[in-house]
Protein backbone atom coordinates (compact mmCIF):
# COMPACT_ATOMS: atom_id res chain seq x y z
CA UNK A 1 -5.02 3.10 8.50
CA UNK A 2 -2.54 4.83 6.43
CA UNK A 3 -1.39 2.96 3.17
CA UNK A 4 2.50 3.11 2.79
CA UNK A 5 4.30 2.50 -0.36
CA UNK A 6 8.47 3.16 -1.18
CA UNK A 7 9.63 3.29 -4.94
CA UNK A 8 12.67 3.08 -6.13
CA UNK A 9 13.40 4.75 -9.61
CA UNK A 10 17.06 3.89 -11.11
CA UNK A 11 18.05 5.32 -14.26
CA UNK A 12 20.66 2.83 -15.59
CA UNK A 13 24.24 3.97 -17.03
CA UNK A 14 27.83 2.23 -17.02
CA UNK A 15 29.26 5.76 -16.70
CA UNK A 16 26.78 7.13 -13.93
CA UNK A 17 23.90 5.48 -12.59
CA UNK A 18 21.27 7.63 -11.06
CA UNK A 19 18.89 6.47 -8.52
CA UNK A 20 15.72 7.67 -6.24
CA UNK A 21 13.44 6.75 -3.71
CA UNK A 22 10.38 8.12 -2.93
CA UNK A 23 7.50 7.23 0.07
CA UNK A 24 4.01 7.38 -1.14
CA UNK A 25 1.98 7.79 2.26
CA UNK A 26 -2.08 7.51 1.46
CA UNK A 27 -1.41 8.79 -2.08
CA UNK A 28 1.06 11.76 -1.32
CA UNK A 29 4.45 11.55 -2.46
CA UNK A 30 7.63 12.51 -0.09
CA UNK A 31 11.31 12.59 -1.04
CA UNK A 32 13.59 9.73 0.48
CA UNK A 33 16.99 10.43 -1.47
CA UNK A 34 18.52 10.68 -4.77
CA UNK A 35 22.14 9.90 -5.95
CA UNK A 36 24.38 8.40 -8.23
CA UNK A 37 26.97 5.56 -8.72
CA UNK A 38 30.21 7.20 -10.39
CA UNK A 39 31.88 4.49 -12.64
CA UNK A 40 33.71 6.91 -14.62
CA UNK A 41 37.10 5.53 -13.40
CA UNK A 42 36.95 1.55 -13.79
CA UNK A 43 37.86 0.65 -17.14
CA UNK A 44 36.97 -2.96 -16.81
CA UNK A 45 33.03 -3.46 -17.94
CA UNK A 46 31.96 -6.36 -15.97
CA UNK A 47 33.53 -4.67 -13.05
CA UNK A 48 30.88 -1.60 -13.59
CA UNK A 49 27.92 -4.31 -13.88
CA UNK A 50 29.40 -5.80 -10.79
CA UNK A 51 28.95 -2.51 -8.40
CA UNK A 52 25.50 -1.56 -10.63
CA UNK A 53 24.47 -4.99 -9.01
CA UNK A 54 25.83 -4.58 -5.89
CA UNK A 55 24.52 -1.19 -5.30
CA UNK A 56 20.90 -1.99 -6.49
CA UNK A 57 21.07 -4.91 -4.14
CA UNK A 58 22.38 -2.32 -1.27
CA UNK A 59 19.62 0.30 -1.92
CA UNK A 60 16.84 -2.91 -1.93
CA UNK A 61 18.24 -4.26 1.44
CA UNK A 62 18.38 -0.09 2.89
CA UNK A 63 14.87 1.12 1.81
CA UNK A 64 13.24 -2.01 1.49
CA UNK A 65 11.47 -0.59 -1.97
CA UNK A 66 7.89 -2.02 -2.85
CA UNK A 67 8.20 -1.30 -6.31
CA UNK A 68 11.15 -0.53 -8.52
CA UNK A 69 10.51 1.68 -11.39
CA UNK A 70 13.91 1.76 -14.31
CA UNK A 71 14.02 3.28 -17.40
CA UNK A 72 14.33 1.73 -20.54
CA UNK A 73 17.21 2.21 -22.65
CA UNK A 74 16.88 4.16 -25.67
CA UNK A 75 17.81 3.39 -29.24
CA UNK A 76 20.55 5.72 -30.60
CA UNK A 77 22.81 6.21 -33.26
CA UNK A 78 25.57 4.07 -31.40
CA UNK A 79 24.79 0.23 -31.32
CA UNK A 80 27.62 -0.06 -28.51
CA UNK A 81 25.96 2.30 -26.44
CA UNK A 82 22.93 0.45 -26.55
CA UNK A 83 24.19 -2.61 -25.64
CA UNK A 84 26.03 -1.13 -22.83
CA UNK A 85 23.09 0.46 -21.12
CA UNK A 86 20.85 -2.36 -21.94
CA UNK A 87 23.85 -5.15 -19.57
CA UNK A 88 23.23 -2.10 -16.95
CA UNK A 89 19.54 -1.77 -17.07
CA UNK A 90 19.59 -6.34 -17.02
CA UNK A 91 21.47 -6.36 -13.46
CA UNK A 92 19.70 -3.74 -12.14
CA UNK A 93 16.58 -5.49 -12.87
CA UNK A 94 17.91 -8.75 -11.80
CA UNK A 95 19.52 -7.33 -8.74
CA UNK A 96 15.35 -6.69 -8.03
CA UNK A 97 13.94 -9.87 -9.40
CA UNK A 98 16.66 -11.65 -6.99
CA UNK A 99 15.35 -9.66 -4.12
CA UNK A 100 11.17 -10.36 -5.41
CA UNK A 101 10.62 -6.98 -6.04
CA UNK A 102 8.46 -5.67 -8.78
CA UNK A 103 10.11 -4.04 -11.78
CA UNK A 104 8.40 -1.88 -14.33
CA UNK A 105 10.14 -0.30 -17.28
CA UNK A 106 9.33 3.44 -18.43
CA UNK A 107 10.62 4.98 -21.71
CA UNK A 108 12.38 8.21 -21.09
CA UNK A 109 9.94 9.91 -22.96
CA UNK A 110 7.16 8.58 -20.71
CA UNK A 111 8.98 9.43 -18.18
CA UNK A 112 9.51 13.10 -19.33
CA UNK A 113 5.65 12.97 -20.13
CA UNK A 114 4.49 12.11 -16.71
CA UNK A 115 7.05 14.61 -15.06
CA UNK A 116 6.35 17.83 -17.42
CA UNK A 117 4.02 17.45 -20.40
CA UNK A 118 6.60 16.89 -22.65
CA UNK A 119 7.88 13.60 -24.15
CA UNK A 120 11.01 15.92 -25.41
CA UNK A 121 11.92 17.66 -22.23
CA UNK A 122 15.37 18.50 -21.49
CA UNK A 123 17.11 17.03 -17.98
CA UNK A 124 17.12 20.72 -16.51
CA UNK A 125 13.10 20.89 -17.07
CA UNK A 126 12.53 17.35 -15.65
CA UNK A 127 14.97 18.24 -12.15
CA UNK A 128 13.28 21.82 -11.66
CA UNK A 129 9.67 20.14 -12.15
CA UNK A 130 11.03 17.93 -9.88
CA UNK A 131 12.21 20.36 -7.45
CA UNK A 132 8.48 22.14 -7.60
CA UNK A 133 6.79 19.00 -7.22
CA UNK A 134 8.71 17.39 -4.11
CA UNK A 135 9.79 20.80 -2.61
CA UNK A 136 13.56 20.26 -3.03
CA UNK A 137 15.99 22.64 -1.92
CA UNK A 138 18.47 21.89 -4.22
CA UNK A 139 19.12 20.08 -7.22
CA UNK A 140 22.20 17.61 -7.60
CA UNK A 141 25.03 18.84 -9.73
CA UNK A 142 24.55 16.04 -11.89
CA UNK A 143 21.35 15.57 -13.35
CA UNK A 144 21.28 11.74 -13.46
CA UNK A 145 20.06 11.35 -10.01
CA UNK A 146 16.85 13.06 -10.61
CA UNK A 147 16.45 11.18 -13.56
CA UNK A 148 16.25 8.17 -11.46
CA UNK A 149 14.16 10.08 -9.07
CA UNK A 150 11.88 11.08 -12.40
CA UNK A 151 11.17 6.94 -13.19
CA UNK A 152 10.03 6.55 -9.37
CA UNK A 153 7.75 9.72 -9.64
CA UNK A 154 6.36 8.14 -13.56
CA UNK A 155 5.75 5.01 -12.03
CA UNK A 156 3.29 6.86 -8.96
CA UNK A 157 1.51 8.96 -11.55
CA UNK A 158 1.05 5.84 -13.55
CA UNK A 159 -0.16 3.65 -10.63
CA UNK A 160 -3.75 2.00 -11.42
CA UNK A 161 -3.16 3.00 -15.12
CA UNK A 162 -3.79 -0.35 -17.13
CA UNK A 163 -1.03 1.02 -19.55
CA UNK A 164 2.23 0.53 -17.88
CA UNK A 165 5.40 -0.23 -19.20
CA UNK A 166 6.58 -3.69 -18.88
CA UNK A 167 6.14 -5.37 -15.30
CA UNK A 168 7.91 -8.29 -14.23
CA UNK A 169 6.83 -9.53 -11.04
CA UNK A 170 10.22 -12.00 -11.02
CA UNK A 171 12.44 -14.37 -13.24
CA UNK A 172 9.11 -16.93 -14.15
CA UNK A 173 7.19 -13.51 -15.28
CA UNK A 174 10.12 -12.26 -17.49
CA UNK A 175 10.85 -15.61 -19.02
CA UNK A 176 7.29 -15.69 -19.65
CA UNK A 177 7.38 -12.13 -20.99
CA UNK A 178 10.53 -12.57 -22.91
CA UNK A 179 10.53 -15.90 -24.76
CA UNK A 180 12.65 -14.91 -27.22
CA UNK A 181 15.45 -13.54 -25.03
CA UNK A 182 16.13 -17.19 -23.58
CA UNK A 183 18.20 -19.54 -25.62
């Protein structure tokens, strides 16, 4: 009996949030889709966390995903940045806890890791492995879609590996995780 398994990778922005899905059928990988929420023209902030949640929600209720896979923001230079991408990675992830679905977070440069070799790969060598791996015909325009593609694909290589990034299975797990968050 075949073993069926859909992962959705989202790579979490306020300016442009990239998502993809992929279908693991007894342990081979297929493309679903890839794309990306433009939020370049709202201005207001909580409006762009409003459609990050909204489309998460959409893309759980369309592809029914077993397993969500996002990556983790990054620490930068720019403490606003941070906190921006961190409120966009939270309702993504609680756009899937709402809906019971597993998250795990990947670091980009696990991410990059899993997908090339090489924690320090650019975006171009992370779409065109990508593109080898899954057979695409073309690559997106924008590269931020198969960076969300690249956190599903991380999270199959990394399946059965006892060193994931951080899982949370719903709200009770994350709390549970993330005492000092609450409060």
């Amino acid at each position: 009996m075949a073993t069926e398994k859909i992962i959705l990778g989202i790579d979490p922005g306020t300016t442009v949030m990239g998502f993809g899905i992929i279908k693991v059928v007894n342990k081979q990988m297929h493309f679903v889709q890839m794309n990306e929420l433009m939020l370049k023209k709202y201005d207001d902030p909580y409006i762009k966390l409003k459609l990050i949640f909204e489309r998460t929600l959409e893309l759980i209720d369309t592809y029914h995903p077993d397993e969500i896979a996002i990556e983790a923001p990054f620490y930068g230079k720019n403490v606003q940045s941070m906190l921006k991408l961190g409120r966009a990675q939270g309702v993504a992830m609680a756009a899937g806890l709402s809906r019971q679905v597993p998250i795990t977070e990947y670091m980009p440069k696990k991410i990059k890791m899993a997908i090339t070799g090489n924690g320090n790969a650019s975006k171009e060598q992370v779409a065109k492995m990508l593109q080898s791996v899954l057979k695409l015909k073309t690559l997106p325009k924008n590269l931020d879609s198969t960076d969300g593609l690249a956190a599903a694909v991380c999270h199959f290589y990394n399946e059965g590996k006892v060193e994931l990034g951080k899982s949370y299975t719903g709200w009770e797990a994350f709390i549970k995780q993330n005492p000092d968050k609450l409060g």
